[in-house]
Each structure stands twice: as structure tokens, then as C-alpha cells.
N, C-alpha and C. Protein backbone atom coordinates (compact mmCIF):
# COMPACT_ATOMS: atom_id res chain seq x y z
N UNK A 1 0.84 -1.19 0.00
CA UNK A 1 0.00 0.00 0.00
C UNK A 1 0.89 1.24 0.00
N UNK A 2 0.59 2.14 -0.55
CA UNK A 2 1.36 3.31 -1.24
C UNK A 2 0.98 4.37 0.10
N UNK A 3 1.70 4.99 0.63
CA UNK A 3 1.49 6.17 1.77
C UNK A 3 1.14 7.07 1.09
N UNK A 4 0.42 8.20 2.00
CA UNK A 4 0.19 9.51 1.37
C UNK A 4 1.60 10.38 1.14
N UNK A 5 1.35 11.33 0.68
CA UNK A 5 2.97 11.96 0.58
C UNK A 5 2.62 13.45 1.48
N UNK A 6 3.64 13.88 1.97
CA UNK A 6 3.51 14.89 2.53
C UNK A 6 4.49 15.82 1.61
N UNK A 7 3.93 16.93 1.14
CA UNK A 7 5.44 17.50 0.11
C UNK A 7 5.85 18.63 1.56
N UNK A 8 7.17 18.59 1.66
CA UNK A 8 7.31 19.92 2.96
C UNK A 8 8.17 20.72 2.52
N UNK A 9 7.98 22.06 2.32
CA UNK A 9 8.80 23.15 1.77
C UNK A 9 9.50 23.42 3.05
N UNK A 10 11.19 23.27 2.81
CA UNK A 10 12.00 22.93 3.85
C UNK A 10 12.03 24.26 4.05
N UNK A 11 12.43 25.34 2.79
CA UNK A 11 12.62 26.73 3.14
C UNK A 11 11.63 27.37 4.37
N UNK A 12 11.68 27.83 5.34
CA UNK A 12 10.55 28.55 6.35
C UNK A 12 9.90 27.19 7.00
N UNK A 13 8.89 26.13 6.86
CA UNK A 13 8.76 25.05 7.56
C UNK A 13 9.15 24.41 8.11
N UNK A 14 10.11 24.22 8.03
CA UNK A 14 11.54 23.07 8.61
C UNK A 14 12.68 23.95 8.93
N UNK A 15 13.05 24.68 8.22
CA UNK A 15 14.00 25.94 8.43
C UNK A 15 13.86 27.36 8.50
N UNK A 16 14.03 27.94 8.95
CA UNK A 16 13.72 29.39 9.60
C UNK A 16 14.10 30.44 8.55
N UNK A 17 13.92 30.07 7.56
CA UNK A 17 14.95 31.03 6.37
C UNK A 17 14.59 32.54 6.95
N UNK A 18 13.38 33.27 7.47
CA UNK A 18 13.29 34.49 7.34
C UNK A 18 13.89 34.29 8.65
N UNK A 19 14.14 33.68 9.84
CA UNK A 19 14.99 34.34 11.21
C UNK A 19 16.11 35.02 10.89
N UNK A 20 16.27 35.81 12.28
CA UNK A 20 17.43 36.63 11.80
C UNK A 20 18.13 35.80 12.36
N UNK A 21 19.50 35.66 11.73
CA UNK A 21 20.80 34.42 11.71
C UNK A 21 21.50 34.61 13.58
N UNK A 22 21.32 35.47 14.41
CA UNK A 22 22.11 35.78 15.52
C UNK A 22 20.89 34.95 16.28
N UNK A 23 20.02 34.38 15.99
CA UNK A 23 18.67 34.13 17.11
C UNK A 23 18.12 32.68 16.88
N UNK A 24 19.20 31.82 16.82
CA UNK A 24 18.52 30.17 16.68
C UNK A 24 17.79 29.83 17.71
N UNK A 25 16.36 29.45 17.26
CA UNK A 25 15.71 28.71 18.54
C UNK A 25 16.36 27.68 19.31
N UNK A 26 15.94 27.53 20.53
CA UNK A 26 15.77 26.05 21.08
C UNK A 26 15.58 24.88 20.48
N UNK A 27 16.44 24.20 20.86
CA UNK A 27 15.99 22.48 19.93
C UNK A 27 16.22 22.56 18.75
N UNK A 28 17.01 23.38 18.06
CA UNK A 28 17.43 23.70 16.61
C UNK A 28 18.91 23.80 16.37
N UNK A 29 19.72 22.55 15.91
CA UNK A 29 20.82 22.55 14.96
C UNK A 29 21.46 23.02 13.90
N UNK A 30 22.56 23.46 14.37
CA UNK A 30 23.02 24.57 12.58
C UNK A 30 23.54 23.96 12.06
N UNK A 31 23.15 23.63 10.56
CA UNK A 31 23.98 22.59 9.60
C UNK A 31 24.41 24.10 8.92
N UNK A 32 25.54 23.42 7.98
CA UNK A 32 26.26 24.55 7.08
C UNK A 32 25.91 23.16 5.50
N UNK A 33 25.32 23.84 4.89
CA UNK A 33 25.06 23.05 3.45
C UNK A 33 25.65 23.66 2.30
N UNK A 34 27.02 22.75 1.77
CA UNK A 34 27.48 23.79 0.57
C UNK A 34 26.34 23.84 -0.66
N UNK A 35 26.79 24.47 -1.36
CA UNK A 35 26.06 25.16 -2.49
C UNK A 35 26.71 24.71 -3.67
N UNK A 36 25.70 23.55 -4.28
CA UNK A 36 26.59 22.88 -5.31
C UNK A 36 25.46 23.45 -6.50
N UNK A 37 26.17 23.80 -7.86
CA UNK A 37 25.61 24.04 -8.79
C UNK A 37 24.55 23.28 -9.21
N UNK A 38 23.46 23.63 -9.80
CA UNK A 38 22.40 22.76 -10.56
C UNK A 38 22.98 22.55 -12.03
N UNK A 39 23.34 23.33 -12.42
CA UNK A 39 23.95 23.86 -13.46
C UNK A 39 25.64 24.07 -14.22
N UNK A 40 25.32 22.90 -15.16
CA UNK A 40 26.89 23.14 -15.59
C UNK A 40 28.00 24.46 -15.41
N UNK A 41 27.54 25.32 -15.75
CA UNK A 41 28.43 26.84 -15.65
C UNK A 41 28.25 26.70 -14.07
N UNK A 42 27.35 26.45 -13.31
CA UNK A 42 27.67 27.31 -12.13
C UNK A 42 28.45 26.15 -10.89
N UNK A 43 29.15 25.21 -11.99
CA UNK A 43 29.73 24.00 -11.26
C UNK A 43 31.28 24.68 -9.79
N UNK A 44 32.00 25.41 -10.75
CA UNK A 44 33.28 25.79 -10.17
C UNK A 44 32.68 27.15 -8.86
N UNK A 45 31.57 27.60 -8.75
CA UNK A 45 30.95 28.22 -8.10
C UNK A 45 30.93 28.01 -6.33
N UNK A 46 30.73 26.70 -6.39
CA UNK A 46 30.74 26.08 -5.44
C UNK A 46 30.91 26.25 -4.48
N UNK A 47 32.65 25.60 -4.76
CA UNK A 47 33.56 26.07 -3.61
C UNK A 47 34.07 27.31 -3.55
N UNK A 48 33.38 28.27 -3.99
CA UNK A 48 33.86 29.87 -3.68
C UNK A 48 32.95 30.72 -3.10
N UNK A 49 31.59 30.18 -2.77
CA UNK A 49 30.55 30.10 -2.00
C UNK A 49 30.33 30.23 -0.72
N UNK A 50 29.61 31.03 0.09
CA UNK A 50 29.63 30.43 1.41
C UNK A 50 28.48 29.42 1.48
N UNK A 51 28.37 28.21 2.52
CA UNK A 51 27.02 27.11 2.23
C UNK A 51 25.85 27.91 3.22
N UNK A 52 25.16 27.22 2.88
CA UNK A 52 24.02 28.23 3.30
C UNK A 52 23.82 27.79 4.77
N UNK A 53 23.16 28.39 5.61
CA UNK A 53 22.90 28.15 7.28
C UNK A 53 21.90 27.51 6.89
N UNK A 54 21.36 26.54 7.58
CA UNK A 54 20.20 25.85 8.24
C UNK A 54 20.14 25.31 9.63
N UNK A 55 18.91 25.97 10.12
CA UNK A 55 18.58 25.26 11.03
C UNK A 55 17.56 24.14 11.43
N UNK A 56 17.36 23.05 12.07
CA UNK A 56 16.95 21.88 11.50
C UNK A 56 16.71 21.54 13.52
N UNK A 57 15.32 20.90 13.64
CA UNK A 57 15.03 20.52 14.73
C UNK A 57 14.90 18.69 14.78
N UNK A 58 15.51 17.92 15.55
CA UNK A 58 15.42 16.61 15.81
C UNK A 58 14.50 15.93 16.06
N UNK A 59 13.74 16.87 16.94
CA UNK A 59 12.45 16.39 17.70
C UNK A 59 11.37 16.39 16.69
N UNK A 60 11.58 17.56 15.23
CA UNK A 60 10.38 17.65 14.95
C UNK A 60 10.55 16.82 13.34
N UNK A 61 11.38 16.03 13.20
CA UNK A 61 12.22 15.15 12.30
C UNK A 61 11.66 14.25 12.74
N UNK A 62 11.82 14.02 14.08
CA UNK A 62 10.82 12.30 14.35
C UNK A 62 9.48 12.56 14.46
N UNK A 63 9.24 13.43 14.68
CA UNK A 63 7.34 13.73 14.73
C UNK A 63 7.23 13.46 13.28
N UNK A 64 7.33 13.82 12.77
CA UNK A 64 7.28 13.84 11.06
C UNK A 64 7.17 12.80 10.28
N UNK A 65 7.91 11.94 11.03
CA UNK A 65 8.79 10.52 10.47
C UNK A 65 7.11 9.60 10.84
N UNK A 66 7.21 10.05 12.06
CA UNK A 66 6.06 8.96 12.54
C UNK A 66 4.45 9.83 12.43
N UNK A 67 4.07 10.36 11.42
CA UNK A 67 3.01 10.84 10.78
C UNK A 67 2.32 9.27 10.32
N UNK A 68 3.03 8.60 9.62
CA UNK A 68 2.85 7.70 8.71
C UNK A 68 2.67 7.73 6.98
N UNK A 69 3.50 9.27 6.87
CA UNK A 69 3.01 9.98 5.37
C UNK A 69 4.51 9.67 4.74
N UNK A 70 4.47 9.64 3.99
CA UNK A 70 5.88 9.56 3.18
C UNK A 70 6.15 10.91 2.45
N UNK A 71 7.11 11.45 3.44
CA UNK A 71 7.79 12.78 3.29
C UNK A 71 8.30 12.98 1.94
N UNK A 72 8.36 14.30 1.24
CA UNK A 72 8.88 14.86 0.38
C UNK A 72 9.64 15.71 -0.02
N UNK A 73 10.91 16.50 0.12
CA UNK A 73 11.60 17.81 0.04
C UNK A 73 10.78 18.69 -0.84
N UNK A 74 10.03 19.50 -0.64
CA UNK A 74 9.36 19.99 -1.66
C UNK A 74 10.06 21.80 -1.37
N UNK A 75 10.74 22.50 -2.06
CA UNK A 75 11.11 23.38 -2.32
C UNK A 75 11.42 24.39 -3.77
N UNK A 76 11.56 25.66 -3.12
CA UNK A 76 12.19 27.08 -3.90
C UNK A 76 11.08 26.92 -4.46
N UNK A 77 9.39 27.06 -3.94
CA UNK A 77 8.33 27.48 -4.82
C UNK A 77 8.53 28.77 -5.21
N UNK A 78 7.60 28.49 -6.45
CA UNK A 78 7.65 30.48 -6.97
C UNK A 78 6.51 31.55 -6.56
N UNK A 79 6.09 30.95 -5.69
CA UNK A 79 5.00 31.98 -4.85
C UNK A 79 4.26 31.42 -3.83
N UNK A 80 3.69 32.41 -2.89
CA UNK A 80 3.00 32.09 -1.76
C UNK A 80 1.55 31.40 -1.90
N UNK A 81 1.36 30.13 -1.38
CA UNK A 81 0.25 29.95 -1.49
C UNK A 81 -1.20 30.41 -1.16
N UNK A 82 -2.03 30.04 -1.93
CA UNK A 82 -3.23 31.26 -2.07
C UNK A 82 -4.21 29.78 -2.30
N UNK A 83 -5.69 30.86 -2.52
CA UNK A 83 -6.71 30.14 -2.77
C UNK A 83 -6.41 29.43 -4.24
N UNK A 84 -6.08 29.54 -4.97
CA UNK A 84 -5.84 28.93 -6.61
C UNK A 84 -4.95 27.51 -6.13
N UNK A 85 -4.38 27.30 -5.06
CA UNK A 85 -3.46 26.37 -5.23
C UNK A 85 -4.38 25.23 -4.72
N UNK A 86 -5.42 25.84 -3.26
CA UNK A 86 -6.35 24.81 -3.25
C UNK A 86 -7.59 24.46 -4.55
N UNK A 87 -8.07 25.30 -4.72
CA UNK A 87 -8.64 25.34 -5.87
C UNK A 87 -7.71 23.97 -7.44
N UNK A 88 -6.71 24.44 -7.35
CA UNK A 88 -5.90 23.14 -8.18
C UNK A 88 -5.88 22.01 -7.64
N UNK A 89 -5.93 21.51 -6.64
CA UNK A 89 -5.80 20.66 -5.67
C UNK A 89 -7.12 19.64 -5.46
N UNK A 90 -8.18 20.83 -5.19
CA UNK A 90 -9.40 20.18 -5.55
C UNK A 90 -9.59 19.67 -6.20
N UNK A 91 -9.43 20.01 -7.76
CA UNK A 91 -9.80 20.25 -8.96
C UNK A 91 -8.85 18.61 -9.73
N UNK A 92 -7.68 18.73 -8.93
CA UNK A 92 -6.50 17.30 -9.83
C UNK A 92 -6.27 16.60 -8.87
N UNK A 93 -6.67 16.34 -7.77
CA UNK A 93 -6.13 15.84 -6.51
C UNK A 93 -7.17 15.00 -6.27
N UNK A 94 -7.31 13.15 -6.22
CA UNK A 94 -8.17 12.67 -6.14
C UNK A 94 -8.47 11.98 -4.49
N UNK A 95 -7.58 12.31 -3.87
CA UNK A 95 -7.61 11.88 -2.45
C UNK A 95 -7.81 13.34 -1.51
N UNK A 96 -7.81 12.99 0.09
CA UNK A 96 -7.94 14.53 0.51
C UNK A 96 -6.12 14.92 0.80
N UNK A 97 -6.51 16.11 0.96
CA UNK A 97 -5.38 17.22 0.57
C UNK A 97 -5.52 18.27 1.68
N UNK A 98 -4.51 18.75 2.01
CA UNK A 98 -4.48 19.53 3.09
C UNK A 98 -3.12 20.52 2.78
N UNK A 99 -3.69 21.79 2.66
CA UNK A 99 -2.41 22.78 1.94
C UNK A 99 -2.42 23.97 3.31
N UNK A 100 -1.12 23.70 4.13
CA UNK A 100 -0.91 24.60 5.22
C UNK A 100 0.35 25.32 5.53
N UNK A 101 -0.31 26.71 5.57
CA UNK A 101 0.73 27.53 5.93
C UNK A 101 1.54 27.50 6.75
N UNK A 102 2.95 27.81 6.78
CA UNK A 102 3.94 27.98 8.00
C UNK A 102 4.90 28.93 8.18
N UNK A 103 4.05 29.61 9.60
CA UNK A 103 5.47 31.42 9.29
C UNK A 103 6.53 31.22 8.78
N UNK A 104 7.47 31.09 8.16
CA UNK A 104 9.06 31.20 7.87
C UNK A 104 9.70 31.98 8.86
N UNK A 105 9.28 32.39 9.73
CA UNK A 105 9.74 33.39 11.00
C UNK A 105 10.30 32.52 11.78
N UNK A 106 9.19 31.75 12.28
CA UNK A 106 8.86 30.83 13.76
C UNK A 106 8.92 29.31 12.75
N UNK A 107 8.59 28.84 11.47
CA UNK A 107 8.74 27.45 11.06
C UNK A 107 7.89 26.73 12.07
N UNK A 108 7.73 25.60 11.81
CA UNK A 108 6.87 24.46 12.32
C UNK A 108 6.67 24.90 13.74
N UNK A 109 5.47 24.96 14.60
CA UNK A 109 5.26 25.20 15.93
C UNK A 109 4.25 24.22 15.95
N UNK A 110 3.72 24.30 17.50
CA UNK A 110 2.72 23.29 17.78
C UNK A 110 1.53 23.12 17.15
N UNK A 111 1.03 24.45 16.68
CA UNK A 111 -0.34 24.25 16.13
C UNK A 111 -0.11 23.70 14.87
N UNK A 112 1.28 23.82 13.78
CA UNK A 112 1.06 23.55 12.81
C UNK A 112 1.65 21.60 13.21
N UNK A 113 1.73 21.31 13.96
CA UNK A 113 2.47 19.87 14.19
C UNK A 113 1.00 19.30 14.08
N UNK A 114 0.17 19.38 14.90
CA UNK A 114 -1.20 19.31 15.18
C UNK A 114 -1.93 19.38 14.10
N UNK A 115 -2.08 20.52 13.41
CA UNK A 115 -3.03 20.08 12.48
C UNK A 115 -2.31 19.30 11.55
N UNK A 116 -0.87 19.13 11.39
CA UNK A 116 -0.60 17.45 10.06
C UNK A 116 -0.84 16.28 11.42
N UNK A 117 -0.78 16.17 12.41
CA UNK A 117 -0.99 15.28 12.91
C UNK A 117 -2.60 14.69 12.66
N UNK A 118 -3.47 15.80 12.66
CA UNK A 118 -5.06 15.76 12.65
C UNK A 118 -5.18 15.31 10.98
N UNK A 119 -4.74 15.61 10.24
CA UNK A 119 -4.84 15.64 9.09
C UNK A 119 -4.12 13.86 8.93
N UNK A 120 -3.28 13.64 9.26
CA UNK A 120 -3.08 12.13 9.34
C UNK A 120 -3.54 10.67 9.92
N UNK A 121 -4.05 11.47 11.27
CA UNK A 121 -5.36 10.62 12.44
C UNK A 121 -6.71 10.50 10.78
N UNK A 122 -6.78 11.55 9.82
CA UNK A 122 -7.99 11.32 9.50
C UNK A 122 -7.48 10.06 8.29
N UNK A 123 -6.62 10.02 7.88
CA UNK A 123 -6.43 9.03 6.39
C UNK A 123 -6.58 7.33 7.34
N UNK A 124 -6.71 6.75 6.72
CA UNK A 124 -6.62 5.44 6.63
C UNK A 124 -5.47 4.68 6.93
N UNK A 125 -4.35 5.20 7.46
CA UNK A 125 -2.64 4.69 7.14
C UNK A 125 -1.98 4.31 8.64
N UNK A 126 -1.50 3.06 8.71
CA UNK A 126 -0.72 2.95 9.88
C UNK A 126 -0.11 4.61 10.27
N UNK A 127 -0.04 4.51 11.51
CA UNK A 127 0.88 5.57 11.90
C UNK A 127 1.70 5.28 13.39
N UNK A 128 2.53 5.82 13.85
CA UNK A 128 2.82 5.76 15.21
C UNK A 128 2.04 6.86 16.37
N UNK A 129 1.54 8.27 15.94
CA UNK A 129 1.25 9.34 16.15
C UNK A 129 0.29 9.07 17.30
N UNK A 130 -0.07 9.35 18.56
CA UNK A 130 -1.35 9.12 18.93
C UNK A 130 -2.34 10.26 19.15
């Protein structure tokens, strides 16, 4: 049986991209991620780069894990989501769907843990979550 997928835009959800860099939360790890080209020309780029900061929480890596959804890196969208995206969703999406915002300030907090947790209590799918 095929899991649901969760797509998670790491930028702001998972990582704090809009915090200001002197103010890492609690329970949040700084990875340093180099910056490898997508792109032939921008191969030698690289290593002359600084890698980008991320911060990345453990606790909320295993909450995630044990949703029972099969996670997705979903990133660098080209705009903020709006009513049109549910509206698409509705419209091509034959299972239910759940499209939720997350400050990029503050990233994943309790209420937003909660409602994918609620949103996963409702599918049909093993989970660990209670």
C-alpha cells in the first residue's frame, strides 16, 4: 500500500529562512550546506561560496517521520500559497489534501504539528502518532 505523501517546503517550515541568523531557537541545529551548482556553468561556483545556514530541529524530524506519510523535500516554490493552489488541488487531486501555511519566522510550531498530525489521524494509514 502506497502512503500519502507529505510534500514539505523545507525553506521557512523546517527551516527558519526568514529568522534573523544571531537568534537560533531552542531544539534547533546549525547545519552549514554547501552550495553545489544545478547547473553546468555554475559547477566551479561552489567552492567559492559560502554554504548556506540551516537550522533543523530533531524532535520535529521524528514527529514527522512517525506521521505515517511519506515525506517529500518539496522546495524554492515560486509563490505564496493562495486560494488557486487549493482550488488546483481540488480540482486534480483525487484523495484529501491539506495545503498549510507555515510562518518562515517561527517554522513548524505546535499548532502547525497538530493540524498534520489531525490531518493524518484522518487518512486510513498505519501511523505511530497518537
Amino acid at each position: 500500500m502506497n502512503r500519502p505523501l507529505l510534500f514539505l517546503d523545507v525553506g521557512g517550515p523546517v527551516n527558519h529562512y526568514a529568522a534573523k541568523p544571531s537568534k537560533r531557537p531552542d531544539g534547533y541545529t546549525p547545519l552549514r550546506v554547501p552550495r553545489v551548482g544545478a547547473y553546468p556553468e555554475h559547477r566551479g561556483l561552489s567552492s567559492r561560496r559560502r554554504p548556506l545556514r540551516i537550522w533543523l530541529n530533531p524532535d520535529q524530524g521524528r514527529f514527522l517521520l512517525r506521521l505515517g506519510i511519506e515525506l517529500c523535500w518539496a522546495t524554492t516554490w515560486d509563490d505564496e500559497q493562495s486560494e488557486l493552489d487549493q482550488t488546483y488541488v481540488n480540482a486534480h487531486h483525487r484523495g484529501p489534501g491539506l495545503l498549510h501555511r507555515v510562518n518562515p519566522r517561527v517554522a513548524l510550531q505546535g499548532n502547525d504539528l497538530h493540524t498534520l498530525a489531525d490531518f493524518a489521524r484522518s487518512l486510513d494509514t498505519p501511523r505511530a502518532v497518537g
